[in-house]
Protein backbone atom coordinates (compact mmCIF):
# COMPACT_ATOMS: atom_id res chain seq x y z
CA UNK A 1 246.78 47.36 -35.90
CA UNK A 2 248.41 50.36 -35.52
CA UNK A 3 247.97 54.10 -37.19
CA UNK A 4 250.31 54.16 -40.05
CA UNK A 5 248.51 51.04 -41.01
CA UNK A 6 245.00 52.30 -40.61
CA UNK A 7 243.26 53.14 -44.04
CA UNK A 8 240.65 55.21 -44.44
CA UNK A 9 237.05 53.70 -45.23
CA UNK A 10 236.62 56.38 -48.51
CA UNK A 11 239.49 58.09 -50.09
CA UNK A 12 238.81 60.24 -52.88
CA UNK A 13 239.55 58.65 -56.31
CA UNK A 14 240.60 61.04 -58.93
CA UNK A 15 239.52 60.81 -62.80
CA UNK A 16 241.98 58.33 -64.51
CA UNK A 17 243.03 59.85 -67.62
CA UNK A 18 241.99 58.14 -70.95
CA UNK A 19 244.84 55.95 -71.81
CA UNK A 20 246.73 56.63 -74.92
CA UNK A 21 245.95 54.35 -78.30
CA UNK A 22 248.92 52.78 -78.16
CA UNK A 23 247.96 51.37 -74.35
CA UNK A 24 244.69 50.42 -75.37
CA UNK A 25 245.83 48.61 -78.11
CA UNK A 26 248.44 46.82 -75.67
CA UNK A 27 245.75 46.25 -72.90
CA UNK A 28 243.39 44.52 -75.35
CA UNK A 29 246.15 42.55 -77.39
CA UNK A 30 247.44 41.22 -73.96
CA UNK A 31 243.69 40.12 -73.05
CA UNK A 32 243.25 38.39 -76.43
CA UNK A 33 246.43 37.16 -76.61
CA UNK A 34 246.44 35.49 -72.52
CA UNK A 35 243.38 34.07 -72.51
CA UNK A 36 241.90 33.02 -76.37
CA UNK A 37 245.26 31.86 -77.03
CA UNK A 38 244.73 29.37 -73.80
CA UNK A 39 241.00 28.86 -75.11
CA UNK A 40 241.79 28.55 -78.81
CA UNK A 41 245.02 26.82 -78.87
CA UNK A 42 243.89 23.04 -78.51
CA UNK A 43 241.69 23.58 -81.82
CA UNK A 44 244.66 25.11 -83.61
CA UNK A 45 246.69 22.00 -82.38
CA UNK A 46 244.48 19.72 -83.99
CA UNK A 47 243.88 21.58 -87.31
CA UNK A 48 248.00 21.46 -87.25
CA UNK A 49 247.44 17.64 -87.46
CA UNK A 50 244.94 17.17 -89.50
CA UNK A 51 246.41 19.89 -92.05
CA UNK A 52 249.63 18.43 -91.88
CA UNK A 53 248.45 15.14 -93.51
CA UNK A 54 245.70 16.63 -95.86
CA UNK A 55 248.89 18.82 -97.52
CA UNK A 56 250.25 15.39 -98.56
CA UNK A 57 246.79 13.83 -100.33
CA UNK A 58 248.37 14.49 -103.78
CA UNK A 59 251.30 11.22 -102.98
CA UNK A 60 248.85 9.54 -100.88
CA UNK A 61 246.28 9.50 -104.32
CA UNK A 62 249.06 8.23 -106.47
CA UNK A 63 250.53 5.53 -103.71
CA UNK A 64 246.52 4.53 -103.11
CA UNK A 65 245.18 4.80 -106.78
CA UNK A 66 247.89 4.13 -108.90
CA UNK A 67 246.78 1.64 -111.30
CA UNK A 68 243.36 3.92 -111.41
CA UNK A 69 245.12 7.06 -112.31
CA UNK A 70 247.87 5.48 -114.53
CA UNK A 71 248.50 4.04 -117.73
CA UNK A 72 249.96 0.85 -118.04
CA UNK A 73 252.04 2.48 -121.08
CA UNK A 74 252.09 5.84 -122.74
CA UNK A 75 251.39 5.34 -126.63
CA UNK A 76 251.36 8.14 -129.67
CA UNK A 77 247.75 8.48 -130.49
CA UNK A 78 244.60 8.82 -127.93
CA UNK A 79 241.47 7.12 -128.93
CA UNK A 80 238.30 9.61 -129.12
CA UNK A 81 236.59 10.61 -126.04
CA UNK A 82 233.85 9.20 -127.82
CA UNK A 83 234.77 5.44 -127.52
CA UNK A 84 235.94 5.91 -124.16
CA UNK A 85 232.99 7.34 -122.81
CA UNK A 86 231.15 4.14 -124.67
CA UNK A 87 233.35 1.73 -123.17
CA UNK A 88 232.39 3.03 -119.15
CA UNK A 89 228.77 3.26 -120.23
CA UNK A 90 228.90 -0.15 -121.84
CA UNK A 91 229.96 -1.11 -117.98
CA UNK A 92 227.62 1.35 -116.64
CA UNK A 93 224.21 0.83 -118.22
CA UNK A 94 222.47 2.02 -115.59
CA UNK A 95 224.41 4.85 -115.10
CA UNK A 96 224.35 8.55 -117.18
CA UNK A 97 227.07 10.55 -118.43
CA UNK A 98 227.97 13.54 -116.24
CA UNK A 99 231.17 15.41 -117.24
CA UNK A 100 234.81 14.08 -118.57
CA UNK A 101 238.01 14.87 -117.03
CA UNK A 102 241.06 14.84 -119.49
CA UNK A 103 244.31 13.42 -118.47
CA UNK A 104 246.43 16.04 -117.19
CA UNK A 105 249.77 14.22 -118.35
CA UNK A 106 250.57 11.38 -121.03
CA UNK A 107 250.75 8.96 -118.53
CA UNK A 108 247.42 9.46 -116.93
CA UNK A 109 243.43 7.94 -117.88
CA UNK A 110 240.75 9.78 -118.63
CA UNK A 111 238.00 10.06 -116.05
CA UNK A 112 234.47 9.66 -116.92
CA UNK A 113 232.27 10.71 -114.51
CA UNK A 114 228.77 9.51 -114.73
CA UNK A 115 225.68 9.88 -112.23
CA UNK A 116 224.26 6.42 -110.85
CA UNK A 117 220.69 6.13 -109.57
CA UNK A 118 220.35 6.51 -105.58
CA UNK A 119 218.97 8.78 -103.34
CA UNK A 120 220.38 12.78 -102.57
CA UNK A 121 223.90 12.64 -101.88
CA UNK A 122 224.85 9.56 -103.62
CA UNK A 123 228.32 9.92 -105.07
CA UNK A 124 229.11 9.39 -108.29
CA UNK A 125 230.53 7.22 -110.35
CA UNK A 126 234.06 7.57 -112.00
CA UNK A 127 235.35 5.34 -114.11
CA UNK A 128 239.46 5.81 -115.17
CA UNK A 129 239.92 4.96 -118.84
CA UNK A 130 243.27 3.93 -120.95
CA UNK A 131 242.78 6.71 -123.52
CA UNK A 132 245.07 4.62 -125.76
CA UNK A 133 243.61 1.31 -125.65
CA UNK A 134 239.95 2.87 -124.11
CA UNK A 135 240.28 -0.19 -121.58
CA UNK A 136 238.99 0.43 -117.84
CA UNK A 137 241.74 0.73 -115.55
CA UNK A 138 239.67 1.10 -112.32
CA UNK A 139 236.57 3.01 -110.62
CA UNK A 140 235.48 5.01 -107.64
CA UNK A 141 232.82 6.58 -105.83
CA UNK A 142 233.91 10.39 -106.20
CA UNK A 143 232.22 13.69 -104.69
CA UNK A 144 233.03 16.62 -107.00
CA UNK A 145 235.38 14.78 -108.65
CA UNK A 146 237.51 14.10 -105.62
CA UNK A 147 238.93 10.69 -104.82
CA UNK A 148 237.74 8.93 -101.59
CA UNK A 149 240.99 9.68 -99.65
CA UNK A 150 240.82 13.26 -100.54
CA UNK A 151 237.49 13.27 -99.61
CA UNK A 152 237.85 11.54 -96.90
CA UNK A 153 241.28 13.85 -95.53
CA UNK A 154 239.36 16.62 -96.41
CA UNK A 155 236.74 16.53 -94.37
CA UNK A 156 238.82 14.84 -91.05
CA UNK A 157 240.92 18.43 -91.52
CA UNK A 158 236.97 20.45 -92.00
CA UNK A 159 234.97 18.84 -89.60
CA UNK A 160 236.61 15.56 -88.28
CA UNK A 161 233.94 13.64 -89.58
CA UNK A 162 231.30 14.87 -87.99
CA UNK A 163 229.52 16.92 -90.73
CA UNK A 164 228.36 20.10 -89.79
CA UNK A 165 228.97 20.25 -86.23
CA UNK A 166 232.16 19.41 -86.78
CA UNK A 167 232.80 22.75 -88.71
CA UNK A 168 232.55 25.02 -85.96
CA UNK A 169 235.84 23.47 -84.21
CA UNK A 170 237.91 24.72 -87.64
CA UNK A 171 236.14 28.03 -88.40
CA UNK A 172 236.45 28.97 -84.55
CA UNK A 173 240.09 28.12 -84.48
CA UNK A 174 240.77 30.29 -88.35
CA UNK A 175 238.06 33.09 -86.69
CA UNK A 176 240.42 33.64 -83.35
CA UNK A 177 243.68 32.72 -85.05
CA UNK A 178 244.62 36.50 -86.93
CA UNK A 179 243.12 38.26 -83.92
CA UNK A 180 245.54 35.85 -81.69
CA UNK A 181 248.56 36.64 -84.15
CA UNK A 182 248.03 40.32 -84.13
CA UNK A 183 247.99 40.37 -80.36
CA UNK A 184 250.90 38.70 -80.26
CA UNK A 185 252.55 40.91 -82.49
CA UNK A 186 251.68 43.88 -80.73
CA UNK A 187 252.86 42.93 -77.41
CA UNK A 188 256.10 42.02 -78.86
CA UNK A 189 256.78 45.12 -81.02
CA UNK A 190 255.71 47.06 -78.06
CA UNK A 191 258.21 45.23 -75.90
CA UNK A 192 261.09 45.75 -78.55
CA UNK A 193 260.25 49.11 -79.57
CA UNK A 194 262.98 50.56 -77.53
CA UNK A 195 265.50 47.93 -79.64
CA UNK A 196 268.06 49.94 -81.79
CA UNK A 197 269.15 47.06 -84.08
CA UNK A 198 266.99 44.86 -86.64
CA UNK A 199 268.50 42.13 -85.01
CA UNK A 200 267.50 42.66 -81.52
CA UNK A 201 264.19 42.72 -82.31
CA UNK A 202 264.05 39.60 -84.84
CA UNK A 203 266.45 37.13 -83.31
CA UNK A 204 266.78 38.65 -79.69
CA UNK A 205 269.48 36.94 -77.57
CA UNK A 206 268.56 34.54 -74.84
CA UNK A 207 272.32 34.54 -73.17
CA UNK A 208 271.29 36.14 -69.98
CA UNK A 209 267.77 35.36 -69.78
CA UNK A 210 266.81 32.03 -68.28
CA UNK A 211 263.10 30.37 -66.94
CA UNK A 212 259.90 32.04 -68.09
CA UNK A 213 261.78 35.01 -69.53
CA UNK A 214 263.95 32.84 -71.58
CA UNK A 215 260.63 31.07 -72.66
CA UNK A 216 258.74 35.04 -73.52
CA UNK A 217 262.12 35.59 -75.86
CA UNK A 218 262.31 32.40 -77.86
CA UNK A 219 258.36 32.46 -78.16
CA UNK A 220 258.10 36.13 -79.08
CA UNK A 221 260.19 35.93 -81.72
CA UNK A 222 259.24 32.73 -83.43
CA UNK A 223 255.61 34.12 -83.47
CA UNK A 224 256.99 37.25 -85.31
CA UNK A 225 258.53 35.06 -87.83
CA UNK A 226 255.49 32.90 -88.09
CA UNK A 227 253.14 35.39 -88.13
CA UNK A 228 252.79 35.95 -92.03
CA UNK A 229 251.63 32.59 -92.65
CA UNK A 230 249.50 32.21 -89.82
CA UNK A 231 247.74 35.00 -90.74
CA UNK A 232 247.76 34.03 -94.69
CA UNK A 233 246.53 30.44 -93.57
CA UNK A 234 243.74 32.38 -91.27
CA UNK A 235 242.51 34.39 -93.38
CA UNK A 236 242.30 31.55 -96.53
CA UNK A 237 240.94 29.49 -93.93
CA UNK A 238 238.30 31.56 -93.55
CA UNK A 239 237.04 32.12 -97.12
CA UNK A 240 236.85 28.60 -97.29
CA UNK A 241 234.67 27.94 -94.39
CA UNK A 242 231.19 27.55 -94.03
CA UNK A 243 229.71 30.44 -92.19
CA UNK A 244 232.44 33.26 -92.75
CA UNK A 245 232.65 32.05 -96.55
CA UNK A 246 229.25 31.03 -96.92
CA UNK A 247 228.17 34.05 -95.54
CA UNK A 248 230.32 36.16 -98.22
CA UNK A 249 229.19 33.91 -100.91
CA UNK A 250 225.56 34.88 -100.52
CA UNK A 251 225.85 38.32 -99.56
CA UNK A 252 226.30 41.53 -102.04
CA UNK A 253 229.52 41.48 -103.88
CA UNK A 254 230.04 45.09 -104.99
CA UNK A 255 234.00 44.26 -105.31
CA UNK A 256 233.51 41.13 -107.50
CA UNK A 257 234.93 38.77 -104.53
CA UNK A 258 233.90 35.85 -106.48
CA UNK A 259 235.22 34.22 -109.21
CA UNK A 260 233.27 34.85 -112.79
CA UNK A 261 231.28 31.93 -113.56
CA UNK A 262 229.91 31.43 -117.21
CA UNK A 263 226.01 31.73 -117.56
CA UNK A 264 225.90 29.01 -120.15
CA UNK A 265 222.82 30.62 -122.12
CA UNK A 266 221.19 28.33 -123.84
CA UNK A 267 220.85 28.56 -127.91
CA UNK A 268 218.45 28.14 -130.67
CA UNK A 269 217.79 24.56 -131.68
CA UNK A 270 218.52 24.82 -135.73
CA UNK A 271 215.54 22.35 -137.13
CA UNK A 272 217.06 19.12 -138.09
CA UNK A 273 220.46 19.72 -136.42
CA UNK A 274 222.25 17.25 -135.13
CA UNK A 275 224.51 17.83 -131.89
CA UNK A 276 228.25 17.90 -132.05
CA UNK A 277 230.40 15.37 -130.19
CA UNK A 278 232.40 15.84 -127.04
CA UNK A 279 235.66 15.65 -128.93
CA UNK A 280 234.49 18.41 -131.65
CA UNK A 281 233.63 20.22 -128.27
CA UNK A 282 236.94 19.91 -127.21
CA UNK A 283 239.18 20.45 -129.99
CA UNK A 284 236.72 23.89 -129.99
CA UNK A 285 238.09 24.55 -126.37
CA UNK A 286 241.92 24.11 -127.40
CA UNK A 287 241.21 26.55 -130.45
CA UNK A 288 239.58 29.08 -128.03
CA UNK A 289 243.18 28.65 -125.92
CA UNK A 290 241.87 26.65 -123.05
CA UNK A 291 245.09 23.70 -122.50
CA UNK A 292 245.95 21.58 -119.74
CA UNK A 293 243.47 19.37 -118.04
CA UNK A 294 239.72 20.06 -118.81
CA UNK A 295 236.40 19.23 -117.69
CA UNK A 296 234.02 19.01 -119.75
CA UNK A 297 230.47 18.72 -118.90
CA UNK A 298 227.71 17.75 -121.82
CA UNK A 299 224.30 19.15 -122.35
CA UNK A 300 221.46 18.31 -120.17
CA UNK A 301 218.47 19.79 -122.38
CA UNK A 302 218.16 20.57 -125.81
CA UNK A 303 219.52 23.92 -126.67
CA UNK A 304 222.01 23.84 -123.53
CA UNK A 305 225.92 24.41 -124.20
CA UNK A 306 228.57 22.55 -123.51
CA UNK A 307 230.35 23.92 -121.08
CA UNK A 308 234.51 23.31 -120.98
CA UNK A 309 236.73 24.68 -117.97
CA UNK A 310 240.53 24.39 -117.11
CA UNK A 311 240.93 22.68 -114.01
CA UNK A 312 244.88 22.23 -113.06
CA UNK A 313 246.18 23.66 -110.54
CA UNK A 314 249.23 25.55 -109.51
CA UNK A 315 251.55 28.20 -111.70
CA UNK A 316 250.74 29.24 -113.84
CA UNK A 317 247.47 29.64 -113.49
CA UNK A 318 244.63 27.94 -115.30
CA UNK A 319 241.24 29.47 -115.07
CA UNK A 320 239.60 29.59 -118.72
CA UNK A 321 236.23 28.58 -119.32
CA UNK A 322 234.43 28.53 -122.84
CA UNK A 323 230.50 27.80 -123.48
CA UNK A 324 230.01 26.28 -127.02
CA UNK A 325 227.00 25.76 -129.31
CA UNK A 326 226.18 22.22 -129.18
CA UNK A 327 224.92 22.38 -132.65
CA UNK A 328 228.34 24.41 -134.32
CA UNK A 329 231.23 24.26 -131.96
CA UNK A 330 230.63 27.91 -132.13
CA UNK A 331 232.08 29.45 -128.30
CA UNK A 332 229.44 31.82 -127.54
CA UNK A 333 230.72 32.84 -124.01
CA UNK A 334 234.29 32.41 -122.57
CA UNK A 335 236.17 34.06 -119.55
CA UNK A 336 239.77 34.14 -118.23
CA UNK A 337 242.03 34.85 -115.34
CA UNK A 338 242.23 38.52 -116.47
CA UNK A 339 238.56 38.45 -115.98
CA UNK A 340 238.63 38.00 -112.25
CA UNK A 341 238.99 40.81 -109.74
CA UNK A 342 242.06 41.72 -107.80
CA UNK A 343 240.25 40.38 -104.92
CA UNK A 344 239.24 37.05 -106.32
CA UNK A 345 242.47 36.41 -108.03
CA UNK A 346 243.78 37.02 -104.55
CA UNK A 347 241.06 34.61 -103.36
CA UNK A 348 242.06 32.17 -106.03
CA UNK A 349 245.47 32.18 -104.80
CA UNK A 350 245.15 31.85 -101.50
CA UNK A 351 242.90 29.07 -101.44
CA UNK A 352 245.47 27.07 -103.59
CA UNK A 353 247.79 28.10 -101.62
CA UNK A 354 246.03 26.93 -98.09
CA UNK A 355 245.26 23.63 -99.74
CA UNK A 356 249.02 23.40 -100.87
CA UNK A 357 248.54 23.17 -104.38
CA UNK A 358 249.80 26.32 -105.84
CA UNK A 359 253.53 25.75 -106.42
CA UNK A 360 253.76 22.16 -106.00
CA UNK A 361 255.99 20.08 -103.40
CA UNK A 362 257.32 23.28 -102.25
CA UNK A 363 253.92 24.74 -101.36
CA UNK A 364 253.27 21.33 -99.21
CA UNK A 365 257.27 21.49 -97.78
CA UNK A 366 256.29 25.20 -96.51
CA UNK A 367 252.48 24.13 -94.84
CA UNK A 368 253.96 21.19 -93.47
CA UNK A 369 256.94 23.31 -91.86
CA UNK A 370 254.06 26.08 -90.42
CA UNK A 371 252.19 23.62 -88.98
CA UNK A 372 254.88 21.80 -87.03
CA UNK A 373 256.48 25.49 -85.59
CA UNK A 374 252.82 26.06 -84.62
CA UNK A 375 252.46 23.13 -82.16
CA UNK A 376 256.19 24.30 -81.19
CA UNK A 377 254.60 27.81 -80.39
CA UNK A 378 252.20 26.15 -78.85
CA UNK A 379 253.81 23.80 -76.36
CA UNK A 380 256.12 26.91 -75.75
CA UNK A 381 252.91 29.15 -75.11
CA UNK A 382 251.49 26.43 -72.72
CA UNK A 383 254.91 26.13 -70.93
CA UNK A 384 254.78 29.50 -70.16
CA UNK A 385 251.20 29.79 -69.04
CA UNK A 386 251.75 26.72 -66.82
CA UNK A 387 254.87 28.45 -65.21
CA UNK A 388 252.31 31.47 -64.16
CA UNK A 389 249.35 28.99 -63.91
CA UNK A 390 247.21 29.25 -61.09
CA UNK A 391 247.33 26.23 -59.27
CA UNK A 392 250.89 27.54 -58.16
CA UNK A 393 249.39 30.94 -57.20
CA UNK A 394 250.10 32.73 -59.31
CA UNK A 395 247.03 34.58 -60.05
CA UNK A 396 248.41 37.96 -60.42
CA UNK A 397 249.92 36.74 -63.92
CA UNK A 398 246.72 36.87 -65.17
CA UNK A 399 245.93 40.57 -67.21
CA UNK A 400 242.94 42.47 -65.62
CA UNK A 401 239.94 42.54 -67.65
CA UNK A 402 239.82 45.03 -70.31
CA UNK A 403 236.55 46.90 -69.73
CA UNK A 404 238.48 47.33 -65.87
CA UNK A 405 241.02 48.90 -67.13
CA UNK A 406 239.34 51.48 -69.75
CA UNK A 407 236.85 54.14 -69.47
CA UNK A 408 235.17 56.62 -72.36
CA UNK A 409 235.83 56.57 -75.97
CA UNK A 410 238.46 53.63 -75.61
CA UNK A 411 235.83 51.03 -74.46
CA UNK A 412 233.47 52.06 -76.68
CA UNK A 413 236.05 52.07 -79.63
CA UNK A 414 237.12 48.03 -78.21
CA UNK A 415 233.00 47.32 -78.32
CA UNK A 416 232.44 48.92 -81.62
CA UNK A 417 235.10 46.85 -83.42
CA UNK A 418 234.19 43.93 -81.68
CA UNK A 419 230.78 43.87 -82.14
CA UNK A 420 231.81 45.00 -86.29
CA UNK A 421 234.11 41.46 -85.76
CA UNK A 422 231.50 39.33 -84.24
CA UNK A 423 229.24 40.55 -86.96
CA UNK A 424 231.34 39.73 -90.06
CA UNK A 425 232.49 36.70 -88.36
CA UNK A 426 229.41 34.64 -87.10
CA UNK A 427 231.14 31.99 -85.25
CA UNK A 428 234.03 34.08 -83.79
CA UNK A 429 230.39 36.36 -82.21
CA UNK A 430 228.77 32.86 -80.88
CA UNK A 431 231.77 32.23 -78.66
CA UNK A 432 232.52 35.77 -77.51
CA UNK A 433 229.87 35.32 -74.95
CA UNK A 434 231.84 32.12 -73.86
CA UNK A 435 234.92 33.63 -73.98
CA UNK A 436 233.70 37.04 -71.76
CA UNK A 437 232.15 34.57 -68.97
CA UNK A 438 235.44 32.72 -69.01
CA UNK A 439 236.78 35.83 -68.47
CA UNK A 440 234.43 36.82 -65.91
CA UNK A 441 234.84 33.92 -63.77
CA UNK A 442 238.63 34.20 -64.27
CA UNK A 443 238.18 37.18 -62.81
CA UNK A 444 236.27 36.86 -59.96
CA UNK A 445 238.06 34.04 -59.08
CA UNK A 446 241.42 35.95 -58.76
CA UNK A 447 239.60 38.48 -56.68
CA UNK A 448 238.41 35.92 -54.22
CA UNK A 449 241.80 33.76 -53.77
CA UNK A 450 243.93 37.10 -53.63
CA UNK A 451 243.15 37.73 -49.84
CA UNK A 452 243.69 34.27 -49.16
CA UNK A 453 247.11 34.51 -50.42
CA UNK A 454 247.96 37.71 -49.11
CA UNK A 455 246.70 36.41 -45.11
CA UNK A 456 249.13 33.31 -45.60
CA UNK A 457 252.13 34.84 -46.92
């Protein structure tokens, strides 16, 4: 070997100045971005499926149930809710009287939903009546008054029908997705910032790129445009989920995150009072300005209310709930959508919107769309990790670790939020330890197979 290529054993390593915020926030969106996209994308792949054919539930219900949820023809007068309730109890001795859905249209039954004996967990009974004729169209076994393929979809997009364990997959794919999204988004505004047109940075050209650049381009950009609804879709995800909802649910709520709920009080019994009917109840409701479809749900003691609450969904929106006296049709409690919070309007809205109910078949049209340009931006993400993958060698495509790369306040900053993130997040905080020996090994790895490369090229 000769002098000039002689290194010293020691050389003197000067202080590396603290990187600005902009590089920080660059070094730790590219880490996030590399490697939990790699980690996080399969789950997000399979959400895509499952979400793509849960969005559609509303014409798979009316294909499936059709003579359930149907009339066989509209008439001009409804029988009383009274006789129709009779007429599933008269096929349901055994069974009690729970609540009672009313149609939402002219064409559609009434659903009375009663409670059959069985152990914890047994579902209940609904039974779809002709409110014209108060003839028994059909039944099924409902949970929270959703039909079995709902039910059934539902849970296959939750949990894939494993129950509980089964959660974790979603809520660690909606936990990772915004922090994926906004990684992605800062790598590619920092990459564009120097772009003087609009257009450069939204639709950049591919012309003269070709290979894994041509691959960065097309997927940079169709991430930007994407990256609204993933986040909206993360985020509603999210508040619907077990832990990360849950864990809002039961905590304090000093911004009203929740929806109102009535307190149904219960009221003096009047001596020798006799209780009102469910249709008196109703007809109350409609005075009070509750429309649309209703469920109504009967008293369960003496002295309790009925309780009456809108249940369509989509625009506009239906959230009115009345209590009423079961002894006067009196309402003595009642709450609306301007009764909500900003935030749990918001919630409200999102939640039909993730569930693609909020503005009918072109809420669905748009989910549907998201989720197939997601598996796009995935297969185009994979492509171009497979292109730098190593078992080409090509290691050095592979970021450095973040806590190698930062020193001071920075790294403590990056450990303070995520530590504030694994914290309001539970699940995202079980798999950062994953994630970090993933990293780790990643690492190391690279570090070992570098010399290896560099003696046989």
């Amino acid at each position: 070997m000769s002098a000039t290529q002689t290194a010293p054993a020691h050389r003197a390593r000067r202080p590396s100045p603290s990187p600005r915020l902009s590089t920080v926030l660059q070094l730790v969106s590219r880490r996030l971005h590399f490697l939990a996209g790699i980690v996080v994308a399969p789950f997000l792949a399979v959400l895509c499926l499952t979400g793509l054919v849960y969005v559609f539930s509303p014409q798979i219900h009316d294909s499936l149930y059709r003579t359930d949820l149907h009339v066989n023809e509209a008439g001009d007068v409804r029988r009383p809710l009274a006789e129709q309730i009779r007429a599933a109890l008269t096929a349901h001795p055994e069974a009690t009287l729970k609540s009672v859905l009313t149609p939402p249209a002219a064409d559609r039954t009434t659903r009375v939903v009663l409670s059959v004996p069985g152990p914890a967990g047994t579902p209940d009974r609904t039974v779809f009546v002709d409110p014209y004729t108060a003839l028994i169209n059909g039944e099924l076994a409902t949970v929270e008054n959703r039909l079995p393929a709902n039910t059934w979809l539902r849970q296959l997009h939750g949990n894939l029908q494993l129950g509980t364990p089964g959660r974790l997959y979603a809520e660690l794919a909606a936990s990772w997705l915004p922090l994926i999204v906004v990684g992605g988004l800062v790598l590619w505004l920092a990459r564009t910032r120097r772009k003087r047109r609009l257009r450069e940075v939204l639709a950049p050209s591919t012309r003269d790129k070709t290979g894994w650049t041509r691959l960065r381009v097309v997927h940079g950009s169709a991430g930007l445009w994407l990256a609204v609804g993933l986040l909206l879709v993360g985020v509603t995800g999210l508040a619907m989920s077990q832990f990360a909802g849950g864990r809002a649910d039961r905590a304090a709520d000093p911004i009203h995150l929740r929806a109102p709920v009535l307190t149904a009080a219960p009221v003096p019994v009047p001596p020798g009072a006799q209780p009102i009917g469910l249709d008196r109840a109703v007809a109350a409701a409609e005075a009070a300005g509750l429309s649309g479809e209703l469920a109504v749900n009967p008293p369960t003691v003496a002295g309790a209310p009925f309780t009456v609450t809108e249940i369509a969904e989509g625009l506009p929106i239906h959230r009115g709930a009345v209590a009423i006296d079961p002894y006067t049709a009196r309402v003595t409690e009642q709450i609306g959508w301007g009764d909500y919070s900003w935030v749990a309007k918001l919630s409200a809205l999102g939640t039909e919107f993730h569930t693609g109910t909020l503005f009918g078949l072109a809420n669905q049209l748009v989910l549907a769309a998201l989720a197939v340009a997601t598996l796009v931006l995935l297969a185009l993400g994979y492509r171009m990790w497979w292109i730098h993958n190593p078992y080409r060698g090509r290691w050095t495509s592979l970021p450095r670790p973040v806590w190698r790369q930062l020193a001071g306040w920075p790294l403590i900053a990056v450990l303070l939020g995520v530590a504030l993130l694994a914290w309001r997040l539970p699940v995202l905080g079980a798999s950062l330890p994953v994630f970090l020996a993933v990293d780790a090994g990643l690492s190391r790895f690279k570090r070992r197979t570098k010399p290896a490369e560099l003696s046989t090229a």
